[in-house]
C-alpha atoms as a PDB file:
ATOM      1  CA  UNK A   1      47.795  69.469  38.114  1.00  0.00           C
ATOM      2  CA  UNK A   2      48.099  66.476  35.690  1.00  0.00           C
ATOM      3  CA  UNK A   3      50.767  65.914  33.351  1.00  0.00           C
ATOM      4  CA  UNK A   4      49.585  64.820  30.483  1.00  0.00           C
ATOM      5  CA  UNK A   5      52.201  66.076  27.704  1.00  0.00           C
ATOM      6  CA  UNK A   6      54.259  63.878  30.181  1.00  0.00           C
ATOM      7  CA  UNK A   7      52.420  60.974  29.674  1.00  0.00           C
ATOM      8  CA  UNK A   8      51.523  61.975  25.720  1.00  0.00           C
ATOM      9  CA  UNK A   9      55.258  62.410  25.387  1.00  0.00           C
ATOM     10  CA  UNK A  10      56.437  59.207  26.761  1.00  0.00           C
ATOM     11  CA  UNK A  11      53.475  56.834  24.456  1.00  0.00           C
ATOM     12  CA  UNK A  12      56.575  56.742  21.483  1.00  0.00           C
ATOM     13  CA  UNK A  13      58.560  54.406  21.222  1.00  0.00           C
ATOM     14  CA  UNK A  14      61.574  56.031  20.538  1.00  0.00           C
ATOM     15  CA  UNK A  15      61.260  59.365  22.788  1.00  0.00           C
ATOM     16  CA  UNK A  16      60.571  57.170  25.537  1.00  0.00           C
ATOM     17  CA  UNK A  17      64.433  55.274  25.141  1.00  0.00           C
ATOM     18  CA  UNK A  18      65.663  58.524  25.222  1.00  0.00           C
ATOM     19  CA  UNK A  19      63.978  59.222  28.211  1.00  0.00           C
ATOM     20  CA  UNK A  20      65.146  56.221  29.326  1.00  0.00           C
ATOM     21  CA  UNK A  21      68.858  56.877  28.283  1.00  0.00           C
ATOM     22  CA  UNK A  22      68.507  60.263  29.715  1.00  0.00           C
ATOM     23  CA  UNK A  23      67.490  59.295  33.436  1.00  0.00           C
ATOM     24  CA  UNK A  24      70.704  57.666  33.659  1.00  0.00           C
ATOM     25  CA  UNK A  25      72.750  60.252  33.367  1.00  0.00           C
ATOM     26  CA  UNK A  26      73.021  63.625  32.046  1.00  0.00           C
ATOM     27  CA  UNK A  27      73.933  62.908  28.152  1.00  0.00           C
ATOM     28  CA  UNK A  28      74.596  65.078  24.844  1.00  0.00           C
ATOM     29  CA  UNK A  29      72.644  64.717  21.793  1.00  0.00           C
ATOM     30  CA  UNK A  30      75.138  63.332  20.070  1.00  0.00           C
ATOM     31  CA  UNK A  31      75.747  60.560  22.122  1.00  0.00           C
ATOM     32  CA  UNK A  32      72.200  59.321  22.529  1.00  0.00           C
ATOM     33  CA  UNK A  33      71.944  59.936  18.713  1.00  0.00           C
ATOM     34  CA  UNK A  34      74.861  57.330  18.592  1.00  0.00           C
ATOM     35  CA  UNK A  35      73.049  53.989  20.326  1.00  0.00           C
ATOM     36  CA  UNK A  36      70.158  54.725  18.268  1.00  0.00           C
ATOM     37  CA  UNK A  37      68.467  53.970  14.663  1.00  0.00           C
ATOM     38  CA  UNK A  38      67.531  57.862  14.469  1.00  0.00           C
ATOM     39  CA  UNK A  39      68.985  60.602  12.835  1.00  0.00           C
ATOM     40  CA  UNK A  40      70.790  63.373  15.294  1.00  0.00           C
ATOM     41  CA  UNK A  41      68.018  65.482  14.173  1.00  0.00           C
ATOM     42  CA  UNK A  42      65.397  63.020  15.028  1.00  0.00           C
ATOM     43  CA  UNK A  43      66.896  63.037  18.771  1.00  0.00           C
ATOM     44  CA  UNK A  44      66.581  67.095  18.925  1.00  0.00           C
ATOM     45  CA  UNK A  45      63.195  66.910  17.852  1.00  0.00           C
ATOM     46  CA  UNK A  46      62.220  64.322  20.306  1.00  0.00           C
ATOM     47  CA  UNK A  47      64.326  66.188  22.998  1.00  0.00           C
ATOM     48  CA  UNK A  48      62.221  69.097  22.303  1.00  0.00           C
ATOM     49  CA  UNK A  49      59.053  67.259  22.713  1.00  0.00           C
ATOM     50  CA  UNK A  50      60.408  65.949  26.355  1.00  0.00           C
ATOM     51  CA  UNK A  51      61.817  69.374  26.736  1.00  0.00           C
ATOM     52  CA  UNK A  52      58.296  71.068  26.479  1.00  0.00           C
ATOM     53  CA  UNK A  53      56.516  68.406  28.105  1.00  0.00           C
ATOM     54  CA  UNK A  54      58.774  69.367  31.716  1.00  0.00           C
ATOM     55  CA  UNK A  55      60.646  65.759  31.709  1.00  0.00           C
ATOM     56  CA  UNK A  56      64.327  67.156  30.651  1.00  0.00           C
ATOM     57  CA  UNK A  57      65.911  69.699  31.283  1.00  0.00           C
ATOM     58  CA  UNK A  58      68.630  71.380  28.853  1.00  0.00           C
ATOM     59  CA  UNK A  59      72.312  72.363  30.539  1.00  0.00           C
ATOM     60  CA  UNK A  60      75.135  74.016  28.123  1.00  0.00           C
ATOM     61  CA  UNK A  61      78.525  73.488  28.631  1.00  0.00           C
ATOM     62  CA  UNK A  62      80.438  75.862  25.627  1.00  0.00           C
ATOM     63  CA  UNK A  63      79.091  74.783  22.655  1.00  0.00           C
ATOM     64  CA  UNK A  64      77.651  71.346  24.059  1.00  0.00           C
ATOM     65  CA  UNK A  65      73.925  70.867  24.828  1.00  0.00           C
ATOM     66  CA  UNK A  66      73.862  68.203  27.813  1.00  0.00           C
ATOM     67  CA  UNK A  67      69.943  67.039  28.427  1.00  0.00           C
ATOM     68  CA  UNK A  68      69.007  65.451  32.049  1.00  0.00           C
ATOM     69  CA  UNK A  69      65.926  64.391  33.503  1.00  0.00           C
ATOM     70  CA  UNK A  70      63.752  66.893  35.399  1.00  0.00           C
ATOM     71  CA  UNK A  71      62.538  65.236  38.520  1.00  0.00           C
ATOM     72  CA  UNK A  72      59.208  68.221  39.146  1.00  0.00           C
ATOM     73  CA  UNK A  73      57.825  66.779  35.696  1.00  0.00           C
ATOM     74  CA  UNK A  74      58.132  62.980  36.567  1.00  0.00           C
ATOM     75  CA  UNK A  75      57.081  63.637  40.184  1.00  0.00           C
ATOM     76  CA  UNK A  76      53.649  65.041  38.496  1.00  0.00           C
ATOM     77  CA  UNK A  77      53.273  62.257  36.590  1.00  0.00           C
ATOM     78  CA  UNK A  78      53.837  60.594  39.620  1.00  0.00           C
ATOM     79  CA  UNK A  79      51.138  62.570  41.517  1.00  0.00           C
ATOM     80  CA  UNK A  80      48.824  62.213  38.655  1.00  0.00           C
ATOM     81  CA  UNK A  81      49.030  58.173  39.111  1.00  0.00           C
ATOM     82  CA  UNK A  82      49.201  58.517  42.545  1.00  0.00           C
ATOM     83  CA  UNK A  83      45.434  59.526  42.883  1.00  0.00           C
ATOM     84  CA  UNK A  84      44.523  56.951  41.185  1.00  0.00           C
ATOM     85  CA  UNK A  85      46.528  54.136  43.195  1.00  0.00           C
ATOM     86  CA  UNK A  86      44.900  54.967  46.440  1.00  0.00           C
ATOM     87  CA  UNK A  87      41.930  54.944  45.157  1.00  0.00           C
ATOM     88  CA  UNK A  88      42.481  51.508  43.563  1.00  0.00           C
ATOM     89  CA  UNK A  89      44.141  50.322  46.838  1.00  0.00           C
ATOM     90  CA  UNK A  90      41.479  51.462  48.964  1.00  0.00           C
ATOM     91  CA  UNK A  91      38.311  50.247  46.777  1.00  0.00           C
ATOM     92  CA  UNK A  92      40.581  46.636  46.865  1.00  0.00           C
ATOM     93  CA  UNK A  93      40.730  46.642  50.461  1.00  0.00           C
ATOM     94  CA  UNK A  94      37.056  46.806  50.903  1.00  0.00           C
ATOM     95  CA  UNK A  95      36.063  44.217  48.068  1.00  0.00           C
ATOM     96  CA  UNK A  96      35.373  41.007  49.551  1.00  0.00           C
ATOM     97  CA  UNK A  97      36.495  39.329  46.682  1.00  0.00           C
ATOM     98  CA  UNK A  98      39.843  40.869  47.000  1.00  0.00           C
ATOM     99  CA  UNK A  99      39.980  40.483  50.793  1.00  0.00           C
ATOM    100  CA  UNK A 100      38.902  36.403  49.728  1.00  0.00           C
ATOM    101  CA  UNK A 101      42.449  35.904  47.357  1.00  0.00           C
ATOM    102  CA  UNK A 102      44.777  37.823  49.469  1.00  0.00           C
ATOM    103  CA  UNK A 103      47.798  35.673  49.760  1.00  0.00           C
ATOM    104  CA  UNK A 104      48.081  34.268  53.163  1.00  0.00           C
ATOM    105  CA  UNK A 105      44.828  33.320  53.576  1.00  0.00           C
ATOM    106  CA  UNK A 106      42.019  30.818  52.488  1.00  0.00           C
ATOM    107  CA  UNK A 107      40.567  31.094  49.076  1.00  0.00           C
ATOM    108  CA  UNK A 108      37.069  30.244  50.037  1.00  0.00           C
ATOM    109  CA  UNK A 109      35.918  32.345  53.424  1.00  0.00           C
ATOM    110  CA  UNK A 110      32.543  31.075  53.271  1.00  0.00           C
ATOM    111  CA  UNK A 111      31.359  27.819  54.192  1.00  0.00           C
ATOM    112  CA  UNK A 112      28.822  28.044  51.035  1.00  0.00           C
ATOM    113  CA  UNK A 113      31.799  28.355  48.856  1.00  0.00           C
ATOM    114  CA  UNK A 114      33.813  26.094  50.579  1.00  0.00           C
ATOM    115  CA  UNK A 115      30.335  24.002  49.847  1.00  0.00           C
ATOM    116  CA  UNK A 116      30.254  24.740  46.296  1.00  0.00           C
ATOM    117  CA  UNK A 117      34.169  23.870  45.516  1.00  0.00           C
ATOM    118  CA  UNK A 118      33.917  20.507  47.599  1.00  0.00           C
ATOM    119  CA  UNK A 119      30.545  19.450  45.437  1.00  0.00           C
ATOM    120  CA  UNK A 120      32.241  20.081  41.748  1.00  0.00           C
ATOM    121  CA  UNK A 121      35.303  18.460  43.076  1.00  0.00           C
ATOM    122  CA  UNK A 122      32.528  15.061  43.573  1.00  0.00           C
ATOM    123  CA  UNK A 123      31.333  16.221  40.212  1.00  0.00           C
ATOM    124  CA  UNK A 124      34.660  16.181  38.568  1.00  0.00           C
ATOM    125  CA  UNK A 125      35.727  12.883  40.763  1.00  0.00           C
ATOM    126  CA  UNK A 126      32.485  11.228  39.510  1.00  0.00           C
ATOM    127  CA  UNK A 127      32.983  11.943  36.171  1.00  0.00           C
ATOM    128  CA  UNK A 128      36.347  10.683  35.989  1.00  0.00           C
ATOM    129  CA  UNK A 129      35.236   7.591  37.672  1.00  0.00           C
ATOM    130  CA  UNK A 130      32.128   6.939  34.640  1.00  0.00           C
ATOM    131  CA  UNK A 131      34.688   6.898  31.561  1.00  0.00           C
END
């Protein structure tokens, strides 16, 4: 399953400091609304739109609303990006390119390159020497 309201959700600004705000602690609308240049309103509607999109979670306390991150939504944003790391990982550790600029190891692997970087270094050396 992807989450894509999750990631749709989080592309503002604004929503996404709330989020932000919110996965430090469980906090009331009227305090985020507080550190912020929106209206209290503003913050409910974004809350909503984090609300539906499975990132927060809503907890009442009398007649207090108290808003807290849901960890299932950001863990399937999580496995959504996931899939595409090992992917990434694994196509990198068969590219010879990569395997060439790993730190911790030579540059040039080939004796042709090596080759190639010692003649424009002449080049360059010459060149400098003409002017």
């Amino acid at each position: 399953m992807t989450n894509q309201p999750g990631f749709a959700a989080l592309a503002d600004d604004t929503r996404r400091t709330i989020f932000e705000r919110v996965a430090r602690r469980p906090v009331s609308v009227g305090k985020l609304a507080a550190g912020l240049d929106v209206s209290r309103p503003a913050v409910s509607q974004h809350l909503k739109v984090l609300l539906d999109a499975g990132l927060v979670v809503q907890r009442r306390e009398g007649s207090r609303c108290f808003y807290q991150v849901d960890p299932r939504g950001v863990q399937a944003m999580r496995d959504y990006l996931d899939r595409f790391w090992d992917r990434a990982l694994a196509e990198t550790e068969r590219s010879p390119e990569a395997r060439a600029f790993r730190p911790g190891r030579p540059r040039f692997r080939t004796s042709a390159a090596r080759d190639r970087r010692n003649t424009m270094t002449f080049k360059l050396a010459a060149e400098q020497e003409d002017s």
